[in-house]
Protein backbone atom coordinates (compact mmCIF):
# COMPACT_ATOMS: atom_id res chain seq x y z
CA UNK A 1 33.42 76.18 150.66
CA UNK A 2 33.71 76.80 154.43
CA UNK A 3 37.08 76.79 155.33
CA UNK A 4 38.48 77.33 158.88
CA UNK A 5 42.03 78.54 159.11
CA UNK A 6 44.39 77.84 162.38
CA UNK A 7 46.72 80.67 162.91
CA UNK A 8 44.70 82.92 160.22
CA UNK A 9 45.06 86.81 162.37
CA UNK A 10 48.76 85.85 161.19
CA UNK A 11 50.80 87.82 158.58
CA UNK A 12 50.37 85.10 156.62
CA UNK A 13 47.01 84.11 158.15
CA UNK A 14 45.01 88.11 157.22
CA UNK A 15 46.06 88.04 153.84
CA UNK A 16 45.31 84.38 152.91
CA UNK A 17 41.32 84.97 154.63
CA UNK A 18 41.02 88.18 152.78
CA UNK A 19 41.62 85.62 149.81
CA UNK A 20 39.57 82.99 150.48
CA UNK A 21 36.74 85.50 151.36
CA UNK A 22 37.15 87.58 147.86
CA UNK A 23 37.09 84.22 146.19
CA UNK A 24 33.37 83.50 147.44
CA UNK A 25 33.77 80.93 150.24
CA UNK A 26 33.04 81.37 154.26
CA UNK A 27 35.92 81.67 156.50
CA UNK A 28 36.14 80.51 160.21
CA UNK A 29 39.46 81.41 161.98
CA UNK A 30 40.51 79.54 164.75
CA UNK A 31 42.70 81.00 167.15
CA UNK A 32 43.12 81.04 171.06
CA UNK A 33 42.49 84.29 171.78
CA UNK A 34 39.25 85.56 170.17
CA UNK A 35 39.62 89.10 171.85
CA UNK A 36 42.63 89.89 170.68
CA UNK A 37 41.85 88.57 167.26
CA UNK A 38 39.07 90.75 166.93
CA UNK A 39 40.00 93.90 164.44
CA UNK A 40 43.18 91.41 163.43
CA UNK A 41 40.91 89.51 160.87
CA UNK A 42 39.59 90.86 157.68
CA UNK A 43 35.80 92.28 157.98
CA UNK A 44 33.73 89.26 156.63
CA UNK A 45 35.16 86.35 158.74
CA UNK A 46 33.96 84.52 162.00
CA UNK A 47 35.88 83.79 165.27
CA UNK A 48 36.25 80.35 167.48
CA UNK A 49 38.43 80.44 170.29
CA UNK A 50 39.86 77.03 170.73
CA UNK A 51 42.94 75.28 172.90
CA UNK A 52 45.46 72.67 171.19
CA UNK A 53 44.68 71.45 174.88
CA UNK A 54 41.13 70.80 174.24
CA UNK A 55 40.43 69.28 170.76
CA UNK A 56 37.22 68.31 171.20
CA UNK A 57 36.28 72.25 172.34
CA UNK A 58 36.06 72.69 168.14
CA UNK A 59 34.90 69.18 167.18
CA UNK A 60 31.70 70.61 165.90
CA UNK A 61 32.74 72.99 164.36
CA UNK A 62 35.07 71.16 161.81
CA UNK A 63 31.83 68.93 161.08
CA UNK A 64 30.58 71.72 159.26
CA UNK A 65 33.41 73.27 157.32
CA UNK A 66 34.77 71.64 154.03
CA UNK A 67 38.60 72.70 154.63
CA UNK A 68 41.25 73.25 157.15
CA UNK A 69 44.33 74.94 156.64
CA UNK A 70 46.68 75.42 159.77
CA UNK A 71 49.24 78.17 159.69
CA UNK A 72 49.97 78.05 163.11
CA UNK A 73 53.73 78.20 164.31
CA UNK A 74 55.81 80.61 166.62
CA UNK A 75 58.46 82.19 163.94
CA UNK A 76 61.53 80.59 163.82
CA UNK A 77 63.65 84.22 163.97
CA UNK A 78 62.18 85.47 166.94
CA UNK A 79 64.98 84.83 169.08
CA UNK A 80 68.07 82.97 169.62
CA UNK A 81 67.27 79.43 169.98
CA UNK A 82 67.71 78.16 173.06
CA UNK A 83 66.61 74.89 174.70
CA UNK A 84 63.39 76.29 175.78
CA UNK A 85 62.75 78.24 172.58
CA UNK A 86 63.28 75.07 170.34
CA UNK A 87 60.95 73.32 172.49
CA UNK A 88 58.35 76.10 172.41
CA UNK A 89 58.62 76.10 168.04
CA UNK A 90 58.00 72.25 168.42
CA UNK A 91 54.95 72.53 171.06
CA UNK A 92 53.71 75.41 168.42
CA UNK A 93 53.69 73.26 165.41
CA UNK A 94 53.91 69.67 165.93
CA UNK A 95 51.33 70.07 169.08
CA UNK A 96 48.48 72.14 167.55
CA UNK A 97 48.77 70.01 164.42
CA UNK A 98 48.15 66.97 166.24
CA UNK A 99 45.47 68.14 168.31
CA UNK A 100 43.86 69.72 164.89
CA UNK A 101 43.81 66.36 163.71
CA UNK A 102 42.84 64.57 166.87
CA UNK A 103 39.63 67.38 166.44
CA UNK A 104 38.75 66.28 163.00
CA UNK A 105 39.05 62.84 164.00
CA UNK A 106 36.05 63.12 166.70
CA UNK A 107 34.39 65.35 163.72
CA UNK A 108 31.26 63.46 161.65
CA UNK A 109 31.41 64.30 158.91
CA UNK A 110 35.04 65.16 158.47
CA UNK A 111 36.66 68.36 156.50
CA UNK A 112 37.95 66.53 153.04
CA UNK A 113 40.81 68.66 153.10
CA UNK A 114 43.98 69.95 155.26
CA UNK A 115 46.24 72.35 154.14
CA UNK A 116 49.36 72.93 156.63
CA UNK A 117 51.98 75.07 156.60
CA UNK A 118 55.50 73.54 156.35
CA UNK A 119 59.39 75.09 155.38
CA UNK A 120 61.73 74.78 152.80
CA UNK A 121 64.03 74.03 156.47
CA UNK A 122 63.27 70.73 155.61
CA UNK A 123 65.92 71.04 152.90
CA UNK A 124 68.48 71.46 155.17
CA UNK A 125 71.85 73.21 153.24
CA UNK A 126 72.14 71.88 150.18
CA UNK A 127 74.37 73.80 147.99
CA UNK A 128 73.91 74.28 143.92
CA UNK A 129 71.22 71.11 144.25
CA UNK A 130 67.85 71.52 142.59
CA UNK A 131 65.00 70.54 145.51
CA UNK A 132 61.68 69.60 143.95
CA UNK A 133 59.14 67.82 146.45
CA UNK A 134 60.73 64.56 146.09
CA UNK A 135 63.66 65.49 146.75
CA UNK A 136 65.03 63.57 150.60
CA UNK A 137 64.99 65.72 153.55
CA UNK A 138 67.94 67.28 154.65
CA UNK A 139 69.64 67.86 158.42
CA UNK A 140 69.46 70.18 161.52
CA UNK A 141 67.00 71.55 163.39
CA UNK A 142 64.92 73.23 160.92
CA UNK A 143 64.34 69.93 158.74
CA UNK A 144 63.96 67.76 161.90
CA UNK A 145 61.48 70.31 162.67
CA UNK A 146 59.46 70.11 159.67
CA UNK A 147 59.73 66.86 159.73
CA UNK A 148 57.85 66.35 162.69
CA UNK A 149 55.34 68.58 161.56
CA UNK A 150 54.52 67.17 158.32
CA UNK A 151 54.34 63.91 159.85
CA UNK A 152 51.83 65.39 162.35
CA UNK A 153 49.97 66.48 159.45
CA UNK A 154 50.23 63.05 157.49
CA UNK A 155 48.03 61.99 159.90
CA UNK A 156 45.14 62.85 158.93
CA UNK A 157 45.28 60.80 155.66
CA UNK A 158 44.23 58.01 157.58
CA UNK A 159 40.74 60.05 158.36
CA UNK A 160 40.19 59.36 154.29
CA UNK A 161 41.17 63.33 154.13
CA UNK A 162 43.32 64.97 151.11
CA UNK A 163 46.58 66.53 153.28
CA UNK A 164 48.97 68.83 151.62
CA UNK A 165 51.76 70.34 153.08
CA UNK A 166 53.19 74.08 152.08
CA UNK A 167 56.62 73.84 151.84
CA UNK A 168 57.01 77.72 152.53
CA UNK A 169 60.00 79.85 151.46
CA UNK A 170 61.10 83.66 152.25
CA UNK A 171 57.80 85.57 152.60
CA UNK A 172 58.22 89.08 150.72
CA UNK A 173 55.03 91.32 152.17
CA UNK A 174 54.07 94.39 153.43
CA UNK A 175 53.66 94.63 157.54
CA UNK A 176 55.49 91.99 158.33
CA UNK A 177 58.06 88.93 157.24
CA UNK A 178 61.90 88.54 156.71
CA UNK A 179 61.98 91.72 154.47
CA UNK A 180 60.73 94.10 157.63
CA UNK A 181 63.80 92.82 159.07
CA UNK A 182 66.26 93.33 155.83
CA UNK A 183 64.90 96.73 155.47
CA UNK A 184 66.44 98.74 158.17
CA UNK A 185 70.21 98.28 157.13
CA UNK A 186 69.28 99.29 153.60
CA UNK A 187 67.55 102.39 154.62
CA UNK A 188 70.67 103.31 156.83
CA UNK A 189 73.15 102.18 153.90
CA UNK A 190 74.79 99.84 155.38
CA UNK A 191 73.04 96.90 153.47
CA UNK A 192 74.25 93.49 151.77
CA UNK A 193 74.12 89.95 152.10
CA UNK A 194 75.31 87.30 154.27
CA UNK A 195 78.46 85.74 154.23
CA UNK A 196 79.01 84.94 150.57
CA UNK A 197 75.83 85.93 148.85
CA UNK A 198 76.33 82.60 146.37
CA UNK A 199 73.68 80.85 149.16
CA UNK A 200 70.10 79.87 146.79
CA UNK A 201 67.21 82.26 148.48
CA UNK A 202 64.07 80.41 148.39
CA UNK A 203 61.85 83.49 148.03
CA UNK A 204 58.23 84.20 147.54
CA UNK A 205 55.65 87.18 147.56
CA UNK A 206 52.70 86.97 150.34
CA UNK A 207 50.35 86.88 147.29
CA UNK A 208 51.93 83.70 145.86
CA UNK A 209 51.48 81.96 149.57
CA UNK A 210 47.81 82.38 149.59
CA UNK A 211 47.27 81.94 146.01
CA UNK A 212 48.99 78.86 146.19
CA UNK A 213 47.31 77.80 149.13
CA UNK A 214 43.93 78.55 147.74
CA UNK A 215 44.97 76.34 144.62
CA UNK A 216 45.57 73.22 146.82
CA UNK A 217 42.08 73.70 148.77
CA UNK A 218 40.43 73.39 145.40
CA UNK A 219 42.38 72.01 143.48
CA UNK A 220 42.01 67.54 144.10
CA UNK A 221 45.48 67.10 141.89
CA UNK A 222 47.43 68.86 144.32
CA UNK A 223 48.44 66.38 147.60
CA UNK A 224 51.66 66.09 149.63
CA UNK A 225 54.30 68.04 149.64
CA UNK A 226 54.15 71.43 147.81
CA UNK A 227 57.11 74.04 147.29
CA UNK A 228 55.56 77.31 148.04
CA UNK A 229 58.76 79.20 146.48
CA UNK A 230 58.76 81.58 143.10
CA UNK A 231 60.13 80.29 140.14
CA UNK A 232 62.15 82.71 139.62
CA UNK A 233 64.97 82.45 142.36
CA UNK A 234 68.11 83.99 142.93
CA UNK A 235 71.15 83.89 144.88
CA UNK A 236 71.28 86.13 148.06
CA UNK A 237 73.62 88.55 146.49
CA UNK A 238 71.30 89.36 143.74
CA UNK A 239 68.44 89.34 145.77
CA UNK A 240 70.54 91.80 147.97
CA UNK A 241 71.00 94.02 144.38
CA UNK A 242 67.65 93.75 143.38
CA UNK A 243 65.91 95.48 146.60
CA UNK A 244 69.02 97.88 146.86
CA UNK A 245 67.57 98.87 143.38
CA UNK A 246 64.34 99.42 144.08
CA UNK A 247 65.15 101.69 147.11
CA UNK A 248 67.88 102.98 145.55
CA UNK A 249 70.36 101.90 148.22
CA UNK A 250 73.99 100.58 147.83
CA UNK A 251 73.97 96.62 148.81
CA UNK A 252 77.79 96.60 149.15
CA UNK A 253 78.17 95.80 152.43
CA UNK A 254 78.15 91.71 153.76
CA UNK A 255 77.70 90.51 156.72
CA UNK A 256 80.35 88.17 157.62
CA UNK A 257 79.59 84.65 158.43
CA UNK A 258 81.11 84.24 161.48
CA UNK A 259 79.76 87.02 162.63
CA UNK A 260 76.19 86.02 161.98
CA UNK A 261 76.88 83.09 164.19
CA UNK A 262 78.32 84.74 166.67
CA UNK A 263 75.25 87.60 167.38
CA UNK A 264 72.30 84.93 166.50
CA UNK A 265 74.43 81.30 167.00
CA UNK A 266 72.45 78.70 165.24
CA UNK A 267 69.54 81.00 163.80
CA UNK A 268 72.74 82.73 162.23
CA UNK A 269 73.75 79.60 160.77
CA UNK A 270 70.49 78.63 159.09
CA UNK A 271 70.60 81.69 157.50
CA UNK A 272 73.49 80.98 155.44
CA UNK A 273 72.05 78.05 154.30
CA UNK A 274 71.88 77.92 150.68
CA UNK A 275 68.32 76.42 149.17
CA UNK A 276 67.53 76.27 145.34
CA UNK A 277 63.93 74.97 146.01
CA UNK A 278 61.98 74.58 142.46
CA UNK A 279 58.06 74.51 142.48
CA UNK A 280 57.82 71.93 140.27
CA UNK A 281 53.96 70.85 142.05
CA UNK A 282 52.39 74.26 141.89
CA UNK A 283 53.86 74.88 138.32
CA UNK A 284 52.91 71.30 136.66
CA UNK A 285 49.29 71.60 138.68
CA UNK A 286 48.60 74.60 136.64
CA UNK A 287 49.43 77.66 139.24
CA UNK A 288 50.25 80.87 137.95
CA UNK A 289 52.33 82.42 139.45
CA UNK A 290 51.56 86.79 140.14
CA UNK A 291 55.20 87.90 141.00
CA UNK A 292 57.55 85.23 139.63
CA UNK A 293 60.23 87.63 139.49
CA UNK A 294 62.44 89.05 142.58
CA UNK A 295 62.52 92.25 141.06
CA UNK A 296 58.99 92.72 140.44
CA UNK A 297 57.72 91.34 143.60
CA UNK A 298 59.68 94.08 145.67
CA UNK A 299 58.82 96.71 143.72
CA UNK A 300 55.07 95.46 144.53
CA UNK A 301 55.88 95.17 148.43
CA UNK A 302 57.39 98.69 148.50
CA UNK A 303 55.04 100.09 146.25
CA UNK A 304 58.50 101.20 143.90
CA UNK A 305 57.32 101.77 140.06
């Protein structure tokens, strides 16, 4: 397969080429800055600088490749979320994933297959609820969000194209995700969970994103809405105990609720959000999962045992 991959010099993004190159196919990356992508992207894979602005700048391109899979998205905790920054996580998804289809619609012949990232935000706070893919959407920003992105992506089913859309939980990975953020206050000994700890973590190892999302480019039975979460979830406390455990830190010390809200406002709330997301698609489509445990997978990321 040729597969070009929107937002692929991305934490997400390196890993998930490296992949897709060690699996045998050829890799195009778009992005819209192909200086500064060069040295970002694993040895192996090609460059095309393109503009959400200018579709049709990448129109031939997509006639040739087989695949698309578009991972492209500001991150939702890199600031408080003001007006402008909400706007600017909309432009980042909804936008480019409209213009990526608008691109493959001027393509002849067409990819037969886009991949896009999603959220598990689209749950919204749900409690002690099991969420499979058919389970409704829920409320708030995040899930209006993803809402608007998936239905972005949805549009290129009308192109005749297979579209499946990654669900994506808490990425545990080396150089980069939530846990570079969670580390710090471990290390100092001061770690712990927020608010309660009794809040569902949706969790899932870097290696378990890209597997996953190579098993939907090649796999036909996979379409619509996929959980990208481990099976094995937990609640945030014993998340919380399990990496205090593998770098032998205490993880007695919670962060208050209110107190969340009050440094990082409605970021702060999301994060108390409780999510028991079950990957009922990737696990009755025949994915195996490599770290389905929470334990395991840090020990992996830290390189602990």
């Amino acid at each position: 397969m040729h597969v070009a991959v929107a937002g692929g010099s991305g934490f997400i993004g390196r890993a998930l080429v490296a992949e897709i190159l060690q699996a045998g196919h050829e890799v195009t990356v778009l992005t819209r800055d192909a200086s500064r992508a060069q040295g970002r992207v694993p040895d192996g894979a090609q460059i095309a600088q393109w503009s959400p602005d200018q579709p049709e700048t990448i129109t031939d391109l997509l006639s040739r490749v087989d695949a698309v899979v578009n991972l492209s998205g500001e991150s939702v905790a890199a600031q408080r979320w003001t007006p402008e920054f909400k706007q600017k996580l909309v432009d980042s998804r909804v936008n480019s994933t409209r213009a990526l289809v608008q691109a493959m619609r001027l393509a002849e012949p067409r990819p037969g297959v886009l991949v896009n990232a999603s959220a598990v935000g689209i749950y919204g706070n749900r409690g002690e609820e099991e969420l499979t893919e058919t389970s409704p959407p829920g409320t708030g920003f995040l899930a209006e969000l993803a809402i608007r992105w998936e239905g972005a992506a949805d549009e290129a089913r009308e192109l005749g194209m297979r579209v499946c859309k990654l669900r994506i939980g808490i990425v545990l990975g080396g150089g980069g995700g939530a846990l570079e953020k969670m580390l710090l206050p471990f290390r100092l000994f001061v770690g712990g969970p927020f608010g309660s700890g009794r809040q569902w973590f949706p969790w899932i190892h870097l290696a378990d994103v890209t597997g996953i999302t190579l098993h939907a480019l090649t796999n036909s039975a996979v379409e619509g809405a996929v959980n990208a979460v481990a099976p094995g979830i937990v609640q945030l406390g014993e998340f919380c105990k399990a990496l205090g455990r593998v770098m032998g830190r205490p993880s007695w010390l919670p962060v208050p609720g209110f107190a969340l809200k009050l440094v990082a406002g409605e970021l702060g709330e999301s994060l108390l959000w409780s999510q028991r997301v079950i990957p009922q698609v990737a696990l009755q489509t025949g994915y195996q999962f490599r770290y389905p445990q929470v334990e395991e997978a840090l020990r992996q990321v830290l390189r602990k045992g």
